[in-house]
Protein backbone atom coordinates (compact mmCIF):
# COMPACT_ATOMS: atom_id res chain seq x y z
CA UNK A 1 30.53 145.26 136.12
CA UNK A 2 32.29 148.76 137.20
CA UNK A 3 35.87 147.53 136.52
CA UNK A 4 34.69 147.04 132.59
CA UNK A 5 34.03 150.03 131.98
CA UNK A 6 36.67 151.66 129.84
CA UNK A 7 37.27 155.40 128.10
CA UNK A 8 36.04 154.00 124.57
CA UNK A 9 32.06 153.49 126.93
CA UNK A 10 32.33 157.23 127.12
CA UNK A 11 33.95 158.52 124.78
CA UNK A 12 31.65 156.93 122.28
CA UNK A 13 28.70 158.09 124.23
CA UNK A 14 29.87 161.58 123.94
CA UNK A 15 30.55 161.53 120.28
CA UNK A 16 26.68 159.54 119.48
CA UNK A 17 25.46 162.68 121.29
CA UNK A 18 27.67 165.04 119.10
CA UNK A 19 26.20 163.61 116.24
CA UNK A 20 22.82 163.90 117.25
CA UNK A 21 23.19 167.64 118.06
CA UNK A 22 24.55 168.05 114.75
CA UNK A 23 21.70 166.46 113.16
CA UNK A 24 19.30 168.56 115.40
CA UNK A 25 20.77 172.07 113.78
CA UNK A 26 20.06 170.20 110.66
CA UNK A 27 17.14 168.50 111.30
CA UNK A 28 15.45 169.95 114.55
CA UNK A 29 12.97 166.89 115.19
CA UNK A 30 12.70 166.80 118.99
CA UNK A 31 14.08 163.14 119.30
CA UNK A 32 17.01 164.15 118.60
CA UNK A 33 17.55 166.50 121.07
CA UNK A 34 16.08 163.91 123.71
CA UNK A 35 18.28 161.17 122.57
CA UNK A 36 21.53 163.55 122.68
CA UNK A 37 20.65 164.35 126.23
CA UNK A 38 20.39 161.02 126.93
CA UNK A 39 23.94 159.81 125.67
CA UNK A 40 25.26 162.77 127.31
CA UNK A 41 23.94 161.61 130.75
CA UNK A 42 24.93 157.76 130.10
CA UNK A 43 28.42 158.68 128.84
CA UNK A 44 28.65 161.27 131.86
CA UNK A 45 27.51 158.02 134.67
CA UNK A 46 29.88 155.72 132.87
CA UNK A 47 32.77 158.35 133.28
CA UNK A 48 31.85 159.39 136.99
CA UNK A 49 31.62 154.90 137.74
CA UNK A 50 35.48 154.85 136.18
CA UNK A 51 36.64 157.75 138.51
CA UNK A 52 34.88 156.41 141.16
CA UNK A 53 36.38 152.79 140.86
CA UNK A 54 39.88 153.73 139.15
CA UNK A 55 40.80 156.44 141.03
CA UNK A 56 43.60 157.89 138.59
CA UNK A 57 45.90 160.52 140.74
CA UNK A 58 45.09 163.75 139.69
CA UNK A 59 48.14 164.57 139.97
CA UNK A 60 49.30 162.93 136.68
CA UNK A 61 48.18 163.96 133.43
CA UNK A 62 45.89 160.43 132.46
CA UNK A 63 43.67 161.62 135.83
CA UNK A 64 44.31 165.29 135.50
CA UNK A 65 42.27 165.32 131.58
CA UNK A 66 39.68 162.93 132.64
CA UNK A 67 38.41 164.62 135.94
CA UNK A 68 38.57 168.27 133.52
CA UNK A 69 36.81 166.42 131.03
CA UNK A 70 34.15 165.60 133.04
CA UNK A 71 33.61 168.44 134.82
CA UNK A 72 33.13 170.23 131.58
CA UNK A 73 30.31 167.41 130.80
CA UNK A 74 28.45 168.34 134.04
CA UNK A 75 28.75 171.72 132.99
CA UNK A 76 27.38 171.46 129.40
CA UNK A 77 24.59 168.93 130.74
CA UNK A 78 23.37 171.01 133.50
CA UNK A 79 23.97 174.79 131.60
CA UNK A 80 23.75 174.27 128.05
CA UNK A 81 21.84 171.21 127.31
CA UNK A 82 18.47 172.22 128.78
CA UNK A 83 18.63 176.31 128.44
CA UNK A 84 20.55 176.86 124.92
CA UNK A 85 19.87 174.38 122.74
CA UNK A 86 22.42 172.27 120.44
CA UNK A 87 24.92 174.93 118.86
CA UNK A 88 26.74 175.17 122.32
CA UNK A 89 26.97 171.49 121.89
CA UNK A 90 29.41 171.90 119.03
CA UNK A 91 32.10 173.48 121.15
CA UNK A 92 31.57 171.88 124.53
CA UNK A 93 31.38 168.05 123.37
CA UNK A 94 34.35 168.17 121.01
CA UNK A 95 36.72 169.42 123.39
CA UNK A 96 35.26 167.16 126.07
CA UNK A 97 36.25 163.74 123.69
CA UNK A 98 39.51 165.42 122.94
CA UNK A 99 40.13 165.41 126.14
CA UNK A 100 39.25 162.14 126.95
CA UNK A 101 41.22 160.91 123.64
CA UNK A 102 44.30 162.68 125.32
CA UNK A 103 43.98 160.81 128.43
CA UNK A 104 43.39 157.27 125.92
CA UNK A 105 46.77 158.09 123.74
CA UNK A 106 48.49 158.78 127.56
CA UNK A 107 47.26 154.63 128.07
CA UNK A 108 46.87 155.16 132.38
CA UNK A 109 48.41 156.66 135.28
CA UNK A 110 52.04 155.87 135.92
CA UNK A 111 52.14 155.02 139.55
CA UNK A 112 50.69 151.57 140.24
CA UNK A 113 48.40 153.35 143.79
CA UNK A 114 45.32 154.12 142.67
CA UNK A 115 44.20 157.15 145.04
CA UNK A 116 43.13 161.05 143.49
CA UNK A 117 45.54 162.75 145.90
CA UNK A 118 49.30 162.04 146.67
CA UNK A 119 49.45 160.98 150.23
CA UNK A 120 52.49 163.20 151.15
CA UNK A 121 51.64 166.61 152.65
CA UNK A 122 47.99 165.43 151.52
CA UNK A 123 46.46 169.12 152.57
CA UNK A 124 49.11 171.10 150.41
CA UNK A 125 48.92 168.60 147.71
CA UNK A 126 44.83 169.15 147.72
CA UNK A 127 45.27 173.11 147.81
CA UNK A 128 47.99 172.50 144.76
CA UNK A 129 45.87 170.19 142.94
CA UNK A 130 42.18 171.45 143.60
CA UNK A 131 44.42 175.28 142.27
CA UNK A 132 45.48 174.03 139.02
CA UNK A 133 42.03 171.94 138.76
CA UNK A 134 40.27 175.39 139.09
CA UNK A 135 42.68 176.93 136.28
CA UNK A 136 41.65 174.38 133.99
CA UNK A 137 38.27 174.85 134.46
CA UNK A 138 38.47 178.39 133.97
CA UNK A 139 40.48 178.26 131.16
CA UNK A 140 38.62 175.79 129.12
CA UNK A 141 35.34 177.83 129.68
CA UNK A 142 37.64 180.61 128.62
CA UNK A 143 38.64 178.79 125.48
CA UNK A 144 35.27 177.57 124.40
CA UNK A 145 33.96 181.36 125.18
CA UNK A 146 36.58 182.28 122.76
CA UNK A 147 35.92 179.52 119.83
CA UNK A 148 32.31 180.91 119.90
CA UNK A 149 33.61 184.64 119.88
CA UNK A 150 34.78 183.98 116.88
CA UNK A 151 32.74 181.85 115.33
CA UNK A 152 30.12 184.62 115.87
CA UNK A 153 32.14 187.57 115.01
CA UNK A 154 32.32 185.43 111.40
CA UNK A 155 28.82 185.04 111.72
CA UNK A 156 28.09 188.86 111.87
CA UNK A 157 30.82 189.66 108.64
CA UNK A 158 29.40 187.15 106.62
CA UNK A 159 26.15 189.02 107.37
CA UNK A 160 24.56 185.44 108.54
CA UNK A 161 21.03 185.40 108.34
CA UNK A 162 19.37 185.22 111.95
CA UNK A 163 17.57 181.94 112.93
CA UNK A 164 19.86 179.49 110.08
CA UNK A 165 23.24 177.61 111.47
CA UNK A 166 24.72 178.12 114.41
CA UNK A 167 22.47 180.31 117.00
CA UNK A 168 25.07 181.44 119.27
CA UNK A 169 25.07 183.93 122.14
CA UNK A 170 26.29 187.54 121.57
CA UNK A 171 29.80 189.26 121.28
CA UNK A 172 29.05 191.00 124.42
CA UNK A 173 28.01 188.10 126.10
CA UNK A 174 30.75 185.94 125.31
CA UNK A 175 33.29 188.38 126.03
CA UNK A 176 32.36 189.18 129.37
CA UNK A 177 32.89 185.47 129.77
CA UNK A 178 35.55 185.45 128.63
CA UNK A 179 37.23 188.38 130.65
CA UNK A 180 35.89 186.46 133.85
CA UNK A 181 38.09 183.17 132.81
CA UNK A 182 41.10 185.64 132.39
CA UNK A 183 40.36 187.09 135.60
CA UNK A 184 39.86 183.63 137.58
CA UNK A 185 42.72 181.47 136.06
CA UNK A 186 45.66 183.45 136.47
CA UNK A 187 45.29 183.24 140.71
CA UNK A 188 44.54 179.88 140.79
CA UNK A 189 47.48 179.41 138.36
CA UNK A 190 49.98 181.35 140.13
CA UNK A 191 48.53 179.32 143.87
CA UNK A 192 49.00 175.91 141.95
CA UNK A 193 52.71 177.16 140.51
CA UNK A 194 53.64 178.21 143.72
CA UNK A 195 52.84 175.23 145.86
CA UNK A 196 53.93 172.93 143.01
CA UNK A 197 57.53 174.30 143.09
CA UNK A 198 57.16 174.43 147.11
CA UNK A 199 56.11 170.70 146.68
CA UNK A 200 58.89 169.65 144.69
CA UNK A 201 61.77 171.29 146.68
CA UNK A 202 60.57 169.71 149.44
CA UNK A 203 59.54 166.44 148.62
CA UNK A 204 60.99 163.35 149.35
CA UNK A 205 61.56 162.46 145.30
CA UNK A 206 64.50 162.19 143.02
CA UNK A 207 63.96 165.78 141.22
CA UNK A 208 65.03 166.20 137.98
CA UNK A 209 65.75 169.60 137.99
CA UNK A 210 64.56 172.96 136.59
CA UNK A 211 65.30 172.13 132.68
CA UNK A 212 62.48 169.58 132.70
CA UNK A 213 60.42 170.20 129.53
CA UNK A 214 57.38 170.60 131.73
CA UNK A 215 58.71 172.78 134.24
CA UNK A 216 59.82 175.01 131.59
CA UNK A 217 56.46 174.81 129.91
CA UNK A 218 54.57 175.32 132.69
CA UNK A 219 56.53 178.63 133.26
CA UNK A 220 55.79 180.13 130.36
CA UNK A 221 52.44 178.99 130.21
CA UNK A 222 52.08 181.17 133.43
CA UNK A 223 54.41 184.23 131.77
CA UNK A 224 52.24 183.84 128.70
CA UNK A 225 49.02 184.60 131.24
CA UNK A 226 50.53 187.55 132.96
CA UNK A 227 51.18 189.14 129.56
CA UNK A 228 47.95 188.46 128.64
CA UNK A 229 46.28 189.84 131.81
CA UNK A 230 48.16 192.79 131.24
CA UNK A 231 47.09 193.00 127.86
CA UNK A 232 43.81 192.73 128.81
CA UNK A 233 43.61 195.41 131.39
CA UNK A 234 46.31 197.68 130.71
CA UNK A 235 46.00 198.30 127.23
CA UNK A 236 42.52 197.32 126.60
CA UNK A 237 42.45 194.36 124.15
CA UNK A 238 39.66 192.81 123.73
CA UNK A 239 37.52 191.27 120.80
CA UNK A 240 39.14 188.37 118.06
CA UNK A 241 43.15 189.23 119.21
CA UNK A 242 41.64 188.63 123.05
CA UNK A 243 40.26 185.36 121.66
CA UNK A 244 43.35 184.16 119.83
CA UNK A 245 46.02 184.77 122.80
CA UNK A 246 43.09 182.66 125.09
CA UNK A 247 43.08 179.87 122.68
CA UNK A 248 46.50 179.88 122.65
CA UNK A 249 47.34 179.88 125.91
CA UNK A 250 44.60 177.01 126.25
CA UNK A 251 46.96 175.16 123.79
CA UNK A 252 49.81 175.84 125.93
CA UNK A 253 48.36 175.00 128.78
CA UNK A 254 47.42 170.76 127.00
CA UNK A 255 50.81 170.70 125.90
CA UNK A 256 51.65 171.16 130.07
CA UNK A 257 49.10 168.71 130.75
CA UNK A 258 50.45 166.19 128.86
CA UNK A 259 54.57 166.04 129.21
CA UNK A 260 55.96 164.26 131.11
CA UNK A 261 56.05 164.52 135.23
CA UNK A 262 59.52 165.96 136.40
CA UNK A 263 60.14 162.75 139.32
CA UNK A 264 61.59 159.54 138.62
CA UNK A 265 58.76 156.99 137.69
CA UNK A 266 59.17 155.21 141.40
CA UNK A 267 58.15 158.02 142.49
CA UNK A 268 55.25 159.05 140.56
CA UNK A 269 52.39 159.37 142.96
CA UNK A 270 54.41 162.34 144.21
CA UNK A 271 53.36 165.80 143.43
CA UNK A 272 55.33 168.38 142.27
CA UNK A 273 54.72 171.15 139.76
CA UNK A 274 51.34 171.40 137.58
């Protein structure tokens, strides 16, 4: 019964209970909101029964998106589905199936051993891992904190009326959270980088060298967040340009995600850098 599950159980439960949210702000009858909840929590058991059973290394992109992706649905079913109602919903789902469509379009792990961690240097490889699985955390909370910062800040110079559309939390609010992403994602970043370069001089795998497109990417990804850092606390900047370089760096950070590992394909289930 497990082994049929697929992505498309999931994803489709996901995007039923996007569509009810949408027709709550619309139509605020409260079966709607029930019946989105429960989607959300059938789409979120599916998704935990195909980790559970599949067991797609984290270490490769196709594992990587779906274990972020649903860690972002336990945190939008246990923080924002119950306490602040269905605007959230609009932000959190979305990027939640894209993530999951990412992981479809990547069609499955590489490595034919289906286990979460590499089994060389398996304590390194969970620091390295659990590091960059932290940073995307972070920076996806970061990223929706930012979508909503400016989706507000329109809100406010359109002079939206209060209590019609989106109901969404305030600038100061969503700053603050999104200062704390900043703040958390650039350590675990730098400990994942670090340990992912230590990884691959040291592994046993045919490396491909330091002009792999992900390698590259992934080093600017982490320049890009010590600019911004700096940015942030050395000259001050804050509000809609804050919000931009996050959601930028959140786009930088997918395009990492998804290219290619730098190892020969025999030796996929190695890890290396993030």
């Amino acid at each position: 019964m497990i082994d049929r599950i697929s992505l498309t159980c999931f994803g489709a439960s996901y995007a039923v209970a996007l569509g009810l949210d949408c027709l709550y702000i619309r139509w605020p009858v409260r079966f709607n909101r029930i019946a989105s909840l429960g989607f959300t929590i059938a789409g979120l058991c599916a998704q935990t029964a195909y980790l559970a059973y599949r067991q797609p290394p984290l270490v490769e992109a196709f594992g990587y998106l779906l274990f972020l992706a649903w860690v972002l649905a336990i945190i939008h079913l246990v923080r924002v589905a119950p306490h602040h109602g269905r605007s959230i919903s609009l932000f959190t789902l979305p990027l939640v199936m894209i993530l999951v469509l990412l992981a479809w379009m990547l069609g499955g792990p590489a490595g034919s051993s289906a286990h979460f961690l590499s089994r060389h240097n398996p304590l390194v490889n969970s620091i390295h891992v659990g590091s960059l699985a932290g940073a995307g955390i972070t920076l996806s909370l970061g990223f929706l904190g930012s979508c909503m910062y400016l989706a507000r800040s329109w809100q406010l110079r359109s002079k939206h009326v209060p209590g019609w559309g989106l109901r969404l939390p305030s600038l100061e609010t969503l700053e603050t959270a999104i200062r704390w992403s900043i703040a958390f994602t650039f350590p675990l970043m730098t400990a994942g980088l670090v340990l992912g370069v230590g990884l691959g001089a040291i592994g046993p795998v045919e490396w491909e060298g330091w002009t792999n497109s992900r390698v590259i990417a992934t080093f600017i990804l982490w320049i890009d967040f010590a600019v911004l850092l700096g940015l942030r606390h050395g000259l001050g900047v804050r509000g809609n340009f804050l919000s931009v370089l996050v959601i930028v760096a959140f786009g930088l950070f997918i395009l990492c995600a998804v290219l290619p590992h730098p190892t020969t394909p025999k030796f996929s289930d190695a890890s290396l850098v993030p």
